[in-house]
PDB file of N, CA and C in Angstrom:
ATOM      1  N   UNK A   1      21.397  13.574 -36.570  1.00  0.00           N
ATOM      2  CA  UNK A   1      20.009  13.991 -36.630  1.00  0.00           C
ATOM      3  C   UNK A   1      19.997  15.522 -36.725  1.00  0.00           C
ATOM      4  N   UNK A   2      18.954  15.758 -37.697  1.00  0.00           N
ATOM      5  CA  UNK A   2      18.837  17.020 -37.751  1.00  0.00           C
ATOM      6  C   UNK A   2      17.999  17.697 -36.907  1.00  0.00           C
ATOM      7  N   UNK A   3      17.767  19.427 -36.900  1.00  0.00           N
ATOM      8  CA  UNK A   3      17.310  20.105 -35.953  1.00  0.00           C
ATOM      9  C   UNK A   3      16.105  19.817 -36.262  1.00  0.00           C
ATOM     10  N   UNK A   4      15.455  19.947 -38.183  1.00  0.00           N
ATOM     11  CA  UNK A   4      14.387  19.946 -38.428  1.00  0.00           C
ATOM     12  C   UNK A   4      14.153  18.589 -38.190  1.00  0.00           C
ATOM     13  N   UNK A   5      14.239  17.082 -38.292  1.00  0.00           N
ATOM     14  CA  UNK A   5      14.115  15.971 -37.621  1.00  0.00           C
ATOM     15  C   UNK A   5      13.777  15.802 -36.558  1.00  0.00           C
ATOM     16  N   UNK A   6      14.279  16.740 -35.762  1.00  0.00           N
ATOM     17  CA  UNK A   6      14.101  16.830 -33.889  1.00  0.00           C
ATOM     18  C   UNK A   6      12.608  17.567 -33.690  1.00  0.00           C
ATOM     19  N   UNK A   7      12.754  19.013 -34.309  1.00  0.00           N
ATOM     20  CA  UNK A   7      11.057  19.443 -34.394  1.00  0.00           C
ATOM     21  C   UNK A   7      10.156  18.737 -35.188  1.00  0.00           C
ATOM     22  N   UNK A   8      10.755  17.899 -36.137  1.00  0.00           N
ATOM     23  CA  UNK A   8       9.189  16.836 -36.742  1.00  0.00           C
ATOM     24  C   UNK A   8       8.820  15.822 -35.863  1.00  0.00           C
ATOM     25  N   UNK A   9       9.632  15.173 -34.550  1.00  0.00           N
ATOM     26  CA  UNK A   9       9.535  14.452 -33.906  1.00  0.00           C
ATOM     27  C   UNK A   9       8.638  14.837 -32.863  1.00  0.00           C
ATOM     28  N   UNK A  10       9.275  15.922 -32.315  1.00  0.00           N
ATOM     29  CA  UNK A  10       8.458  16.803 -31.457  1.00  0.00           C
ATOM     30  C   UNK A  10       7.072  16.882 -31.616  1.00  0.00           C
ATOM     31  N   UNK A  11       6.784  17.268 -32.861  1.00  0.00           N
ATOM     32  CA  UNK A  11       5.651  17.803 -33.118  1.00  0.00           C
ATOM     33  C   UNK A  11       4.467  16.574 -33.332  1.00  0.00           C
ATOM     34  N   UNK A  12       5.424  15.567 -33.751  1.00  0.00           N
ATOM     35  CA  UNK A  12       4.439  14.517 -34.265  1.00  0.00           C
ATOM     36  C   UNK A  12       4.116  13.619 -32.321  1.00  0.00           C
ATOM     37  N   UNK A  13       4.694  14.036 -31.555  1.00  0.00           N
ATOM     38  CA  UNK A  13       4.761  13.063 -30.480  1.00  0.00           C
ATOM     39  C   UNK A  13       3.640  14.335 -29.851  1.00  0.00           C
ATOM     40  N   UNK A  14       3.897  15.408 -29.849  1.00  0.00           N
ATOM     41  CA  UNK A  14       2.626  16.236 -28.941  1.00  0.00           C
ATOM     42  C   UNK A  14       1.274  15.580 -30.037  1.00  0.00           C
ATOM     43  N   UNK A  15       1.161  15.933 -31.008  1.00  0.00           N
ATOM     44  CA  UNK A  15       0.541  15.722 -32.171  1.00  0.00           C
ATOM     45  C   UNK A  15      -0.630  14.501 -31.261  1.00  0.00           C
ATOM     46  N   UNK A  16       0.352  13.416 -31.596  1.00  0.00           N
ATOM     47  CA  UNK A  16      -0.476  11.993 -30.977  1.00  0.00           C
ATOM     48  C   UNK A  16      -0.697  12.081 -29.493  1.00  0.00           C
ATOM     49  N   UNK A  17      -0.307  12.901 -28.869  1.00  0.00           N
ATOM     50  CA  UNK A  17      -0.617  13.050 -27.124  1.00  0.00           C
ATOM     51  C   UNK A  17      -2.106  13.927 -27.433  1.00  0.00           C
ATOM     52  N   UNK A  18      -2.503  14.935 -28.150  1.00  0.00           N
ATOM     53  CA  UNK A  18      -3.493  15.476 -28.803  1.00  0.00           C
ATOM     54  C   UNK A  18      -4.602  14.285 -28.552  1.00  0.00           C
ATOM     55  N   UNK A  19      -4.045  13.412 -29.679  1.00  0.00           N
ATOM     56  CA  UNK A  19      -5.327  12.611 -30.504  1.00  0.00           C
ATOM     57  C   UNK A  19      -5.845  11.708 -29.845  1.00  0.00           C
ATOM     58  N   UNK A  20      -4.565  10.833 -28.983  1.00  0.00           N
ATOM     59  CA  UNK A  20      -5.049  10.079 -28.280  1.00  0.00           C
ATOM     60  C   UNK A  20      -4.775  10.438 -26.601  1.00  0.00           C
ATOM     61  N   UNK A  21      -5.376  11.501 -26.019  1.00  0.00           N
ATOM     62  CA  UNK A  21      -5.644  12.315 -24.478  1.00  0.00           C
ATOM     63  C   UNK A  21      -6.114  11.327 -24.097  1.00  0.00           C
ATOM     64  N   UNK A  22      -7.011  10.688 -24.491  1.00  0.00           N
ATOM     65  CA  UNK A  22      -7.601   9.939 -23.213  1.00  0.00           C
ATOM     66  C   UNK A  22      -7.137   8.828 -23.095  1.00  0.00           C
ATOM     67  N   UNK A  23      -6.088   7.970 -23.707  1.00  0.00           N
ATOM     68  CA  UNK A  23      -5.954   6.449 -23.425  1.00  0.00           C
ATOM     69  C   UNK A  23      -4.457   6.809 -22.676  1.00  0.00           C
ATOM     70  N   UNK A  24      -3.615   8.648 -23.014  1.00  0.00           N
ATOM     71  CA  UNK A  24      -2.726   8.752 -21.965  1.00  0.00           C
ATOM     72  C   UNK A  24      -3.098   8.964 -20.597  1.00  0.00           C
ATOM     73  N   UNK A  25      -4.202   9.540 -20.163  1.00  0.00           N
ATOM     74  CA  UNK A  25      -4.571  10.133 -19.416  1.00  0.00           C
ATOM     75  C   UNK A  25      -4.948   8.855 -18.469  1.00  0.00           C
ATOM     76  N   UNK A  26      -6.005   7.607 -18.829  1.00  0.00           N
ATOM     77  CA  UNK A  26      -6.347   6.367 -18.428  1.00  0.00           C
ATOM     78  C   UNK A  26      -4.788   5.416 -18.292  1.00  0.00           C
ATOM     79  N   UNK A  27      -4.056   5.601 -18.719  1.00  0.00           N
ATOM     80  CA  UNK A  27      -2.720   4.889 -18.732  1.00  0.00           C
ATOM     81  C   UNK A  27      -2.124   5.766 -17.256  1.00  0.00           C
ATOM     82  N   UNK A  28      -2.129   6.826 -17.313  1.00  0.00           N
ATOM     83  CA  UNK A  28      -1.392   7.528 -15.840  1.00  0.00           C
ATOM     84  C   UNK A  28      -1.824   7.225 -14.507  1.00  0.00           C
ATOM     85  N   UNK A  29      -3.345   7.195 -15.010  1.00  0.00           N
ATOM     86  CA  UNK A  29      -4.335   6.885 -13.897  1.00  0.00           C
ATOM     87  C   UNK A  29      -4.220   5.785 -13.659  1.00  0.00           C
ATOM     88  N   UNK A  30      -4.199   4.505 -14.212  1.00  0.00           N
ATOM     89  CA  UNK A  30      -3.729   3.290 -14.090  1.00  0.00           C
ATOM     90  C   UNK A  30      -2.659   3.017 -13.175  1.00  0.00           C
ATOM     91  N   UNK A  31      -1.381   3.648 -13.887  1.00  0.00           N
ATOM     92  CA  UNK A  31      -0.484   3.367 -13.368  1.00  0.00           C
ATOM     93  C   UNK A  31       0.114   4.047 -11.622  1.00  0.00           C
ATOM     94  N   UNK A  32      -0.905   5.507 -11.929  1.00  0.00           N
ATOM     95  CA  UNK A  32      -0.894   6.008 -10.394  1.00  0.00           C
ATOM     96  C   UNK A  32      -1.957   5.251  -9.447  1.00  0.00           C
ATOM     97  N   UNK A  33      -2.714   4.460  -9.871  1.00  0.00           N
ATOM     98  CA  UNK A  33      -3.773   4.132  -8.554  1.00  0.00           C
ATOM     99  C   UNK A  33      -2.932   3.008  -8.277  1.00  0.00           C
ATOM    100  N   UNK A  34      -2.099   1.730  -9.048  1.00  0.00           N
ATOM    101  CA  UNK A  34      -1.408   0.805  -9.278  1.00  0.00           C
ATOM    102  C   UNK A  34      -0.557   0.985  -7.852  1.00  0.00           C
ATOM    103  N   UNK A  35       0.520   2.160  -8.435  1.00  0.00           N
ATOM    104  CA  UNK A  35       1.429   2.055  -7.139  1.00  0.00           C
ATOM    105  C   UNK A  35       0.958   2.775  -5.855  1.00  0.00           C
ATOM    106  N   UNK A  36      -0.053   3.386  -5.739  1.00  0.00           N
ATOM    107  CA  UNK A  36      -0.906   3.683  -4.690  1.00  0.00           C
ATOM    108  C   UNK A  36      -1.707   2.360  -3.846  1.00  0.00           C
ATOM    109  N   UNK A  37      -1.617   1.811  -4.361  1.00  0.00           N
ATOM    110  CA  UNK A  37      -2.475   0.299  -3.672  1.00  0.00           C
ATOM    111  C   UNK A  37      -0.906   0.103  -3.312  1.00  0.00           C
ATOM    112  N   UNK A  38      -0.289  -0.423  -4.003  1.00  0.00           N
ATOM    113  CA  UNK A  38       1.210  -1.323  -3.337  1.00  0.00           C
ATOM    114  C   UNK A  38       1.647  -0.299  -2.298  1.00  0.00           C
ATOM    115  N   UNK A  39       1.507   0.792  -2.556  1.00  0.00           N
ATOM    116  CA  UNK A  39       2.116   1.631  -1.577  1.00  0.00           C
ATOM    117  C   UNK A  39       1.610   1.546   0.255  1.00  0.00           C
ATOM    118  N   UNK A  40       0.195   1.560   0.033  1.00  0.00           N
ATOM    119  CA  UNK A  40      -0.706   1.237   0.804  1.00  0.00           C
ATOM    120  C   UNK A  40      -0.256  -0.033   1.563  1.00  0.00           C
ATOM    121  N   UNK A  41      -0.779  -1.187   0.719  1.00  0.00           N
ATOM    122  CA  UNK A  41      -0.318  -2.466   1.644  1.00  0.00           C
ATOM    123  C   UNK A  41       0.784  -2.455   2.153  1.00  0.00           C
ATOM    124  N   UNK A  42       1.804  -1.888   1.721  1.00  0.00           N
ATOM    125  CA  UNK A  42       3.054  -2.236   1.972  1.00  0.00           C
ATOM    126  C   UNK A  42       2.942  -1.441   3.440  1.00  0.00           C
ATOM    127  N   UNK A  43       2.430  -0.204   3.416  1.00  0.00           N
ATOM    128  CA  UNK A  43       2.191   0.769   4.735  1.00  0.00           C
ATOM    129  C   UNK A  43       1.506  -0.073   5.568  1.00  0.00           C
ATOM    130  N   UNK A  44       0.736  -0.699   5.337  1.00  0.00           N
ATOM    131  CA  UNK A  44      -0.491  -1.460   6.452  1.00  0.00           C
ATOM    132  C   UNK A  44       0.547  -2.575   6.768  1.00  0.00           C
ATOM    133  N   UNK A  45       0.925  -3.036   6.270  1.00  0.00           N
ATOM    134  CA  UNK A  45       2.104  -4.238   6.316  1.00  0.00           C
ATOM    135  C   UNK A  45       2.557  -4.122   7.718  1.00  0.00           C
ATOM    136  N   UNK A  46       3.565  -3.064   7.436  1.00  0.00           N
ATOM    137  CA  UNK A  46       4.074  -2.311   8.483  1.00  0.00           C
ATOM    138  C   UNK A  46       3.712  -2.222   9.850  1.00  0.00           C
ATOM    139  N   UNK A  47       2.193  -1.270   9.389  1.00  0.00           N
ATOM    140  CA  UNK A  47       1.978  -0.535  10.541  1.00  0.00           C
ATOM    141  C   UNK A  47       1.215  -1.944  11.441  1.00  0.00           C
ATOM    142  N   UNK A  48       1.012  -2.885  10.811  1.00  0.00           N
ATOM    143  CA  UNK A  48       0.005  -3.729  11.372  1.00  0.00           C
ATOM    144  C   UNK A  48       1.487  -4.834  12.278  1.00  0.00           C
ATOM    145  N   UNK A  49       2.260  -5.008  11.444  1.00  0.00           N
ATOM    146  CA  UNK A  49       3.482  -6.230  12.088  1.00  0.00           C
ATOM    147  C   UNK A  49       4.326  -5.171  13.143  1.00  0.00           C
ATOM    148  N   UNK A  50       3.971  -3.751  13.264  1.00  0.00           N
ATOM    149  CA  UNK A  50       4.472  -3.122  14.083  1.00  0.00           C
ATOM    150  C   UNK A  50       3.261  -3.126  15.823  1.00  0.00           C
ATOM    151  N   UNK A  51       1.977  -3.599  15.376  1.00  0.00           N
ATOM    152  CA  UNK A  51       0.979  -3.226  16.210  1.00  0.00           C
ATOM    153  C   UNK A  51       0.900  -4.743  17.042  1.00  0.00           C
ATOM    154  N   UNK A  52       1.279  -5.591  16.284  1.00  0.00           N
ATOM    155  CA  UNK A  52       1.467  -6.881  16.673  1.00  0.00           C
ATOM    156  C   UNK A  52       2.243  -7.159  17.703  1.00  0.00           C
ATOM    157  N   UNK A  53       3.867  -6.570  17.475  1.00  0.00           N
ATOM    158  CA  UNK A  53       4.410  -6.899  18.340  1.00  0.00           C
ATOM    159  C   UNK A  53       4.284  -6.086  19.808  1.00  0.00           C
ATOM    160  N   UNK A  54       4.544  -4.822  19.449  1.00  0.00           N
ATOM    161  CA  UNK A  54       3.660  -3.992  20.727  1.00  0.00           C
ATOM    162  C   UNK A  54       2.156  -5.009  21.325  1.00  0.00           C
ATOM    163  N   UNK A  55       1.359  -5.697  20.770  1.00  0.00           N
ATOM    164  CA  UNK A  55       0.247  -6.312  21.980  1.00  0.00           C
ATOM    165  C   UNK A  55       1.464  -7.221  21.966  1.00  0.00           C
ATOM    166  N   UNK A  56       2.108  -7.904  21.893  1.00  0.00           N
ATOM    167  CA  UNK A  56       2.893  -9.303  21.731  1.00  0.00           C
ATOM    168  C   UNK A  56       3.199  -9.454  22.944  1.00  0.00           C
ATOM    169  N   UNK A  57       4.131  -8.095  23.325  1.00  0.00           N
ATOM    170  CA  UNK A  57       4.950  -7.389  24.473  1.00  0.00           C
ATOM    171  C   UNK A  57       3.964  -7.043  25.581  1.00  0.00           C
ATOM    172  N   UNK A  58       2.869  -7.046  25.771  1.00  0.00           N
ATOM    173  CA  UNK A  58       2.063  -6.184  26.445  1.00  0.00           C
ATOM    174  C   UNK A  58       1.265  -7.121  26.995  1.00  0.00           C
ATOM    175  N   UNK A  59       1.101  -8.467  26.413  1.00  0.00           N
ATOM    176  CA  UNK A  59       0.179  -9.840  27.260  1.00  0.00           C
ATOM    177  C   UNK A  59       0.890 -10.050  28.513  1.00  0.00           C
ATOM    178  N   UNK A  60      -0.274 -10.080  29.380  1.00  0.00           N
ATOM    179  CA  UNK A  60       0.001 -10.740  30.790  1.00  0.00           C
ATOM    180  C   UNK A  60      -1.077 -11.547  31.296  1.00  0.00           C
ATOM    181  N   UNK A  61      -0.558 -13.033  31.546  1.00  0.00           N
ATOM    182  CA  UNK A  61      -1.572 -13.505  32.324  1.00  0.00           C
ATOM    183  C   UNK A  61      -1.401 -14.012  33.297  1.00  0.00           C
ATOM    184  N   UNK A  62      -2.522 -13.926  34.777  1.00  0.00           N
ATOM    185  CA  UNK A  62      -2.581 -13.594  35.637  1.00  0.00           C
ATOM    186  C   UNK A  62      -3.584 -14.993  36.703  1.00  0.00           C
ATOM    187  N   UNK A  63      -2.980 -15.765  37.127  1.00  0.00           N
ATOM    188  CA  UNK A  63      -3.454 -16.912  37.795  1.00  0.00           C
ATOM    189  C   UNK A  63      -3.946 -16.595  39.235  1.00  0.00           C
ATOM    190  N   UNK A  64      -4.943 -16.773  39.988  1.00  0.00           N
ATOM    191  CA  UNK A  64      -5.315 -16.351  41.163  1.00  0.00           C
ATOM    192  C   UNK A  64      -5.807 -17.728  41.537  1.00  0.00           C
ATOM    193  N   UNK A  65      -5.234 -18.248  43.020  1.00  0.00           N
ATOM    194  CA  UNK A  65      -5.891 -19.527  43.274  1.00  0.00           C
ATOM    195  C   UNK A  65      -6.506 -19.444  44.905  1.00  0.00           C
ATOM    196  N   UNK A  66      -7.504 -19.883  45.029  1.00  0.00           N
ATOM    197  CA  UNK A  66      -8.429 -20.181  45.804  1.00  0.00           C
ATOM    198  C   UNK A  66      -7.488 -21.723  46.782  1.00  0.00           C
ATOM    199  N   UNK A  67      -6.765 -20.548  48.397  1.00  0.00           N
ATOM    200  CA  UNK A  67      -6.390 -22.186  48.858  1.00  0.00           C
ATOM    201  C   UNK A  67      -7.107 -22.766  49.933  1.00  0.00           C
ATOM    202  N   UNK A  68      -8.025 -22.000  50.061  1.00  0.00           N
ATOM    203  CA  UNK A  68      -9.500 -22.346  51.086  1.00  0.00           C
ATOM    204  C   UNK A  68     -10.835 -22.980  50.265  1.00  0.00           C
ATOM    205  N   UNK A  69     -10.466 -23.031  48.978  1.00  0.00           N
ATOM    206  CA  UNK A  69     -11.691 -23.725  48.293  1.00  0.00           C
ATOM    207  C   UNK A  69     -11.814 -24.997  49.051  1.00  0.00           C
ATOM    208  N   UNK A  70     -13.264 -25.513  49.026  1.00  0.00           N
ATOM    209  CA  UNK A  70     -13.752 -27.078  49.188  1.00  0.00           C
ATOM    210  C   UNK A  70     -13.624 -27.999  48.525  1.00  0.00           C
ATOM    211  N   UNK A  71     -13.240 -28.479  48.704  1.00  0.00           N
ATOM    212  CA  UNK A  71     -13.068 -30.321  47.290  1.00  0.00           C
ATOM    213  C   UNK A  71     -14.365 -30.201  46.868  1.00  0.00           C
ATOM    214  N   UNK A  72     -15.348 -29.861  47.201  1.00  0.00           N
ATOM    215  CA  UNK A  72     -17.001 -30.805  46.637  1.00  0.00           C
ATOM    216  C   UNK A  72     -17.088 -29.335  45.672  1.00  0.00           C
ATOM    217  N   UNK A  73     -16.514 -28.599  45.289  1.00  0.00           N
ATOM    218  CA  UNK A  73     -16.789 -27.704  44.486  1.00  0.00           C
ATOM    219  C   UNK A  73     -15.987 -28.161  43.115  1.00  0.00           C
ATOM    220  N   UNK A  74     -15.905 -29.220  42.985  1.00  0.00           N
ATOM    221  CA  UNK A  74     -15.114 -29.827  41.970  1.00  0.00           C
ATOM    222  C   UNK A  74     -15.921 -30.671  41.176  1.00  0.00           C
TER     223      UNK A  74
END
């Protein structure tokens, strides 16, 4: 390949980034909000199966019994 081949390439690829700006520009944006959502869930994922087990660890329950209660309260 030639040099002048390499600058007609060049030129013709800025050329069409020119003409068609906005369907690159909507394609980036696409593809950046795209992995911004996955990025996201994947974070909440996380932070949420991390929040889980911390309460998981942290339940206590607590029985108190009455040994003077009356039968007729039954």
């Amino acid at each position: 390949m030639t040099m002048t081949t390499f600058k007609r390439i060049i030129k013709g690829g800025f050329l069409n980034f020119k003409r068609g700006g906005n369907y690159f520009l909507a394609a980036v944006l696409v593809v950046t909000i795209t992995l911004s959502v996955i990025t996201m869930i994947i974070f909440l994922q996380a932070v949420l199966h991390f929040s889980l087990t911390q309460i998981k660890d942290k339940v206590d329950v607590t029985i108190y019994f009455t040994t003077n209660a009356p039968e007729d309260k039954f």
